[in-house]
C-alpha atoms as a PDB file:
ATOM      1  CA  UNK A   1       0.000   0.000   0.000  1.00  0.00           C
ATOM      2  CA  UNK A   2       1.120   3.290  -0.555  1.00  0.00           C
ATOM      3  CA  UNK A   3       2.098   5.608   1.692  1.00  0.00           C
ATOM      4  CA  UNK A   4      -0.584   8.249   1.511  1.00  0.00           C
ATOM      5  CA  UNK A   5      -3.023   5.348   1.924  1.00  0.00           C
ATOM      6  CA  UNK A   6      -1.795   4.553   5.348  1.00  0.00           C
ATOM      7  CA  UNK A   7      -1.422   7.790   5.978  1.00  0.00           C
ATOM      8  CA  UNK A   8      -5.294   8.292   5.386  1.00  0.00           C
ATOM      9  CA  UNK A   9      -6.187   5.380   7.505  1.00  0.00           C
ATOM     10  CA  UNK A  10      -4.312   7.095  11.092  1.00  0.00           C
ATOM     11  CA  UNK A  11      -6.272  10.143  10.197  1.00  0.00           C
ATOM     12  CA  UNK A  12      -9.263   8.503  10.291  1.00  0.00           C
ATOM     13  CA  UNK A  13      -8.376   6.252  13.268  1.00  0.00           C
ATOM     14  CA  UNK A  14      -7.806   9.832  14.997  1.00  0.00           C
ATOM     15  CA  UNK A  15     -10.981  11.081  14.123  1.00  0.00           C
ATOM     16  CA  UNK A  16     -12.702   7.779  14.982  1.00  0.00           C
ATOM     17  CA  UNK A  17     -10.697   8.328  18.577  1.00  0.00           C
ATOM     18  CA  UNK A  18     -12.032  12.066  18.959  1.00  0.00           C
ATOM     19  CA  UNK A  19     -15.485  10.875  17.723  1.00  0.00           C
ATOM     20  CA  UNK A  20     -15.429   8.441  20.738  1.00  0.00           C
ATOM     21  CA  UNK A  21     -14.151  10.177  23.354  1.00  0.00           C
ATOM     22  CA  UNK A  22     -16.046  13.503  22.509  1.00  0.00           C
ATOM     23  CA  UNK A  23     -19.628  13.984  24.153  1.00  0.00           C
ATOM     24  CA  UNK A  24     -20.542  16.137  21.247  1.00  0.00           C
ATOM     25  CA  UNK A  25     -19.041  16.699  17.958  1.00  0.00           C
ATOM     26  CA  UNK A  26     -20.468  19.637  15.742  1.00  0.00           C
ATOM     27  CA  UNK A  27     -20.039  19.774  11.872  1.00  0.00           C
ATOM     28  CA  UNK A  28     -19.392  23.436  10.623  1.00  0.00           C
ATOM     29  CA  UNK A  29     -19.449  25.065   7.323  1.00  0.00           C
ATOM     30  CA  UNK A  30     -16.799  27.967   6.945  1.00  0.00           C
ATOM     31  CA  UNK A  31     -16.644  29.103   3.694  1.00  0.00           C
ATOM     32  CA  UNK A  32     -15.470  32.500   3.358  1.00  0.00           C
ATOM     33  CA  UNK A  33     -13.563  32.975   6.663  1.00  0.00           C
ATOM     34  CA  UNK A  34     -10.385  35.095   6.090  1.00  0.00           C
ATOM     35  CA  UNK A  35      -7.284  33.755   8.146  1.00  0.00           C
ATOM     36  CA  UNK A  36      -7.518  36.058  10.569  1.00  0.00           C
ATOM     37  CA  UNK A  37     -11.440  35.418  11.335  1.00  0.00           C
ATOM     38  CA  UNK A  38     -10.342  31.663  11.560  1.00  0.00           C
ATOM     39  CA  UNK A  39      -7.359  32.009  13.977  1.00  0.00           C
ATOM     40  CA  UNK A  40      -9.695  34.210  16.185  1.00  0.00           C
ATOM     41  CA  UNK A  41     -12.571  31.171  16.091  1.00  0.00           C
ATOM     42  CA  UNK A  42      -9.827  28.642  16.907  1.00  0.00           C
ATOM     43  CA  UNK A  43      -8.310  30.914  20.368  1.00  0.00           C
ATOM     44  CA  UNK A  44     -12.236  31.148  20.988  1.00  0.00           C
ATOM     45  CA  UNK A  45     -12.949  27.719  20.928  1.00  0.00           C
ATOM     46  CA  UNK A  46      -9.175  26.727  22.721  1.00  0.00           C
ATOM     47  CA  UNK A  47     -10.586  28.811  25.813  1.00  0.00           C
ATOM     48  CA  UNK A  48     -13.741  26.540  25.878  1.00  0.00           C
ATOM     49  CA  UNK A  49     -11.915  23.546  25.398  1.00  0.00           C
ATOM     50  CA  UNK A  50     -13.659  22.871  22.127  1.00  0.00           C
ATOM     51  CA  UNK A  51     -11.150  21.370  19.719  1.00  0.00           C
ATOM     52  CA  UNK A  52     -11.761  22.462  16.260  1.00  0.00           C
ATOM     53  CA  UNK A  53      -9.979  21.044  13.359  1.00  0.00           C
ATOM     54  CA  UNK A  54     -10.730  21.233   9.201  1.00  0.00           C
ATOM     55  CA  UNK A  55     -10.769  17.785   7.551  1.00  0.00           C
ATOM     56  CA  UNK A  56     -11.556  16.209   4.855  1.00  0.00           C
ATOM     57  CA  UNK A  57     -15.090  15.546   4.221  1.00  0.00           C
ATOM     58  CA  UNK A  58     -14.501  11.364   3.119  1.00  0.00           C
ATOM     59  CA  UNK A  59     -11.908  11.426   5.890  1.00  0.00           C
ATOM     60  CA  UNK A  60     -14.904  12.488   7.902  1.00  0.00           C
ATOM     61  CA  UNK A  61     -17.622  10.071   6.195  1.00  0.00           C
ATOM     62  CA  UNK A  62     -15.411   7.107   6.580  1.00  0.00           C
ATOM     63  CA  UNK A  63     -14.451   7.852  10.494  1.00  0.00           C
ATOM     64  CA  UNK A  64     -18.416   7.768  11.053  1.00  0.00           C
ATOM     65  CA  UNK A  65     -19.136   5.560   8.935  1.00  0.00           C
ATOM     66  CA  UNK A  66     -16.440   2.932  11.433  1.00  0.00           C
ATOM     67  CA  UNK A  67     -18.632   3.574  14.415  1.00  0.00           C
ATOM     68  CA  UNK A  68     -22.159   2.630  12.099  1.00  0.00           C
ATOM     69  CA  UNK A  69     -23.031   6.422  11.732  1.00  0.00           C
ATOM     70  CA  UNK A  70     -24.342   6.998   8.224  1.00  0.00           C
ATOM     71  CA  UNK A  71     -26.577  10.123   8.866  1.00  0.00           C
ATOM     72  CA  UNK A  72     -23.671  12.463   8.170  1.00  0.00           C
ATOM     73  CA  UNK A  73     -23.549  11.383   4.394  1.00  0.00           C
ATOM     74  CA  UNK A  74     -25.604  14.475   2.943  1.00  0.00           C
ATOM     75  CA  UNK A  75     -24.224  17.164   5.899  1.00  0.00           C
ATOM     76  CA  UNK A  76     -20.617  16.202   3.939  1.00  0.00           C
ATOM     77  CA  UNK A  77     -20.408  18.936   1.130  1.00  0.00           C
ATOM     78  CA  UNK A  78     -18.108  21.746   0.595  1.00  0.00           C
ATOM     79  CA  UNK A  79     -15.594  22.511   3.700  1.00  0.00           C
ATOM     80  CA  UNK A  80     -16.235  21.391   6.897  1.00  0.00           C
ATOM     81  CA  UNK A  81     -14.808  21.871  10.055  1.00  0.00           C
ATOM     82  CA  UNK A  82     -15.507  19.711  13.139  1.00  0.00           C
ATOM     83  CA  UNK A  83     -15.521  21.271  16.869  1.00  0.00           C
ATOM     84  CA  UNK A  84     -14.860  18.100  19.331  1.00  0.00           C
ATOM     85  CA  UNK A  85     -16.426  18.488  22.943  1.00  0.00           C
ATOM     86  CA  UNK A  86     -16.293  17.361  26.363  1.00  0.00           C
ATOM     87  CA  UNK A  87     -19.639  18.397  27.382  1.00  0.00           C
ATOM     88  CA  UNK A  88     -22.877  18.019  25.703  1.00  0.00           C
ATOM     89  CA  UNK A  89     -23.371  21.964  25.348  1.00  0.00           C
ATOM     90  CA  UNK A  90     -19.852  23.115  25.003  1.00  0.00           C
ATOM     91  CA  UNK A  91     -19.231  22.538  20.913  1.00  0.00           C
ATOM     92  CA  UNK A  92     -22.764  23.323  20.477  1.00  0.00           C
ATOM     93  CA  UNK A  93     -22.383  26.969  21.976  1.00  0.00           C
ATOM     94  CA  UNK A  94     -19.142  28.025  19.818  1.00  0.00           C
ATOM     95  CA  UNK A  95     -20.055  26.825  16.955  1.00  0.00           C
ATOM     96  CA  UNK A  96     -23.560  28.990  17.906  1.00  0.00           C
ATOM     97  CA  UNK A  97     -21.416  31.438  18.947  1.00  0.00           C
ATOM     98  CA  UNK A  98     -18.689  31.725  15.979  1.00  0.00           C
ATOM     99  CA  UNK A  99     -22.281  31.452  13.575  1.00  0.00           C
ATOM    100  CA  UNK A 100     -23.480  34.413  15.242  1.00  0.00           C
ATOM    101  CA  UNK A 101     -20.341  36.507  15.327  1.00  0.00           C
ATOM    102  CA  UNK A 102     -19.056  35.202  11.496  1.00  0.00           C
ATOM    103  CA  UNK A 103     -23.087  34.991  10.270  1.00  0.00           C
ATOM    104  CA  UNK A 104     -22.738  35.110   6.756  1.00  0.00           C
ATOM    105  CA  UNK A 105     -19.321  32.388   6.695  1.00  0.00           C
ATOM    106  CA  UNK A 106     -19.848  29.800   9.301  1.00  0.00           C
ATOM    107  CA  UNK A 107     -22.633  28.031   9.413  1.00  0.00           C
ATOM    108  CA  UNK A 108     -23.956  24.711  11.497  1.00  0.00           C
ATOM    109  CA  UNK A 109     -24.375  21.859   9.724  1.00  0.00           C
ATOM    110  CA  UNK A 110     -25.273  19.276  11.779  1.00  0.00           C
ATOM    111  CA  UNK A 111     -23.876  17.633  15.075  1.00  0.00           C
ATOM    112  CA  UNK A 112     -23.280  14.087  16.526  1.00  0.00           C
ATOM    113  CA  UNK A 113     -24.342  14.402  20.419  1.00  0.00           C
ATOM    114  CA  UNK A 114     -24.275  11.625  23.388  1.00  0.00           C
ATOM    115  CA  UNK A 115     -24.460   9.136  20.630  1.00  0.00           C
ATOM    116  CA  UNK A 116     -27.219  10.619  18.306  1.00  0.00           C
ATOM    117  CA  UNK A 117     -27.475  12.665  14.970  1.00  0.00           C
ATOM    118  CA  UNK A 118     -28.683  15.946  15.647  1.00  0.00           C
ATOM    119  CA  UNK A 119     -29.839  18.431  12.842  1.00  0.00           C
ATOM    120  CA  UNK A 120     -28.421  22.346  12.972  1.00  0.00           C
ATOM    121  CA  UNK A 121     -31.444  23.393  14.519  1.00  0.00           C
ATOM    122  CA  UNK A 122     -30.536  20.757  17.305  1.00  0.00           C
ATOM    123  CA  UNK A 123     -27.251  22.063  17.823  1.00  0.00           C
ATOM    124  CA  UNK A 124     -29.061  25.493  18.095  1.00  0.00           C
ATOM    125  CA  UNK A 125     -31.063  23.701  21.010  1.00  0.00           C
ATOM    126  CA  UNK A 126     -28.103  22.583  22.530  1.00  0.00           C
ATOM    127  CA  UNK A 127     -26.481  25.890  22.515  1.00  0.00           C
ATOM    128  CA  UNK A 128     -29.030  27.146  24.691  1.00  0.00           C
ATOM    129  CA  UNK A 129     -28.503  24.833  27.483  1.00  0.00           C
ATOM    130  CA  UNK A 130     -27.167  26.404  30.640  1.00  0.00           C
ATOM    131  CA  UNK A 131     -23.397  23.782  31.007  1.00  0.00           C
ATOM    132  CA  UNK A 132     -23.653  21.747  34.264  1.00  0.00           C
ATOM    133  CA  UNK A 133     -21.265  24.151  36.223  1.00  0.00           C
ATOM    134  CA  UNK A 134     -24.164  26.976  35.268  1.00  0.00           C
ATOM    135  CA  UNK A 135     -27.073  24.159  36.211  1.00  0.00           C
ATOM    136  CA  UNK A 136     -24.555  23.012  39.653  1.00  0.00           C
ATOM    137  CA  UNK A 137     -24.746  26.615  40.037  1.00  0.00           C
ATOM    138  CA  UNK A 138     -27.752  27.599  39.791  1.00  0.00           C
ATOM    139  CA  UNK A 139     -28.945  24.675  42.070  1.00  0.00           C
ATOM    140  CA  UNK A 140     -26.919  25.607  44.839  1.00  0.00           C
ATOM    141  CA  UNK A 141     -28.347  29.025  44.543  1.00  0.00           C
ATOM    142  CA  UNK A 142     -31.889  27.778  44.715  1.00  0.00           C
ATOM    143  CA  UNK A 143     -30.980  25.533  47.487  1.00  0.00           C
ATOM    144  CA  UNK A 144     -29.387  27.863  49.822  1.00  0.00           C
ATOM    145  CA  UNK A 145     -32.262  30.129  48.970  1.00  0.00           C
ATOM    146  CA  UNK A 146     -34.182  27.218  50.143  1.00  0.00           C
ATOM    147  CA  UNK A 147     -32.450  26.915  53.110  1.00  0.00           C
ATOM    148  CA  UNK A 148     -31.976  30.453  54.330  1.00  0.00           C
ATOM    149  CA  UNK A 149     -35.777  31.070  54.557  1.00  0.00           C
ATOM    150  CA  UNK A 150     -36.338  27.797  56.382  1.00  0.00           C
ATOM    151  CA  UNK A 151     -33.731  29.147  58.784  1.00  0.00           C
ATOM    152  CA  UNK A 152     -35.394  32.680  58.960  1.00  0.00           C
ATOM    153  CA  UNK A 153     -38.884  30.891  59.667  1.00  0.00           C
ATOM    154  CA  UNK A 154     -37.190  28.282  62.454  1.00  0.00           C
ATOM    155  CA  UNK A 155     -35.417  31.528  63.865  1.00  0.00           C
ATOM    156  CA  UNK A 156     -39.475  33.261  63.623  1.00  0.00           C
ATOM    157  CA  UNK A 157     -41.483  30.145  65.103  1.00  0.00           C
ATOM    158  CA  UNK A 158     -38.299  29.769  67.765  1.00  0.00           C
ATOM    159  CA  UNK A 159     -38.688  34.171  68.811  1.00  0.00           C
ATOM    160  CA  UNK A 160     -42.161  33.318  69.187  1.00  0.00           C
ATOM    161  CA  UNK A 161     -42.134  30.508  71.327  1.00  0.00           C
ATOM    162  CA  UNK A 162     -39.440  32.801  73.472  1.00  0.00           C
ATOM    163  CA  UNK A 163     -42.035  35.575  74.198  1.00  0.00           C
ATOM    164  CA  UNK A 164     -44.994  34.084  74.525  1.00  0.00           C
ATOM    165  CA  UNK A 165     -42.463  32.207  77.552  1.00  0.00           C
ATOM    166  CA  UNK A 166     -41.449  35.515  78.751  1.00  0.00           C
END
């Protein structure tokens, strides 16, 4: 086999390996993007710990196709880019993000999240959920909301009980 063969087949194998150990993976269209504009949307999505890499759309097919993933197949036209994540949300909100900033060169295509084929209006839908450090967050907040007033009405019923004593 030739080199650029084998050469093919550990690029796949990588993308395979990012496919599998990413919680969502986002397909993006970026046609039009100056160098600049694309350096800026790779810090962005660095800082998020989004990976985001340009390859090959057959590269692509055949790397889903390996896992039994054929839905992809018409999403794979002109140049793509695919933003790797760790989270659920986190690859969905760049790519949201970067398609709001850039509006008329980067577009969502479609995304492959906790296991299943999501449209672009799906990664849209993903975008707007809060990540779990927001949701951990805003739990804690309700719960110590929760448990302040229960506090202030203990304090109340135990005041109470104090002067009707007195």
């Amino acid at each position: 086999m030739s080199a650029n063969i084998e050469l093919k087949k550990e690029v796949v194998a990588d993308i395979t390996a990012k496919i599998n150990a990413s919680k969502s993976v986002v397909l993006v269209s970026f046609a039009g993007l100056t160098v600049a504009e694309d350096t800026a949307i790779r810090n962005e999505f660095r800082k998020a710990n989004v990976e985001y890499k340009v390859y090959k759309n057959t590269l692509i097919r055949k790397a889903f196709a390996g896992i039994g993933v054929t839905a992809f197949d018409n999403d794979l036209n002109g140049p793509t880019a695919v933003a790797f994540g760790t989270e659920e949300t986190d690859a969905s909100k760049q790519v949201v993000e970067a398609a709001k900033k850039y509006a008329d060169k980067v577009q969502v295509k479609s995304g492959y999240i906790a296991g299943e084929y999501v449209d672009a209006n799906g990664v849209k839908a993903y975008a707007a959920i809060p990540s779990k450090p927001e949701l951990y967050s805003m739990l804690a907040g309700t719960l110590s909301n929760f448990t302040r007033g229960l506090a202030v009405a203990i304090k109340a019923v135990a005041d109470k009980k104090a002067e009707a004593q007195a």
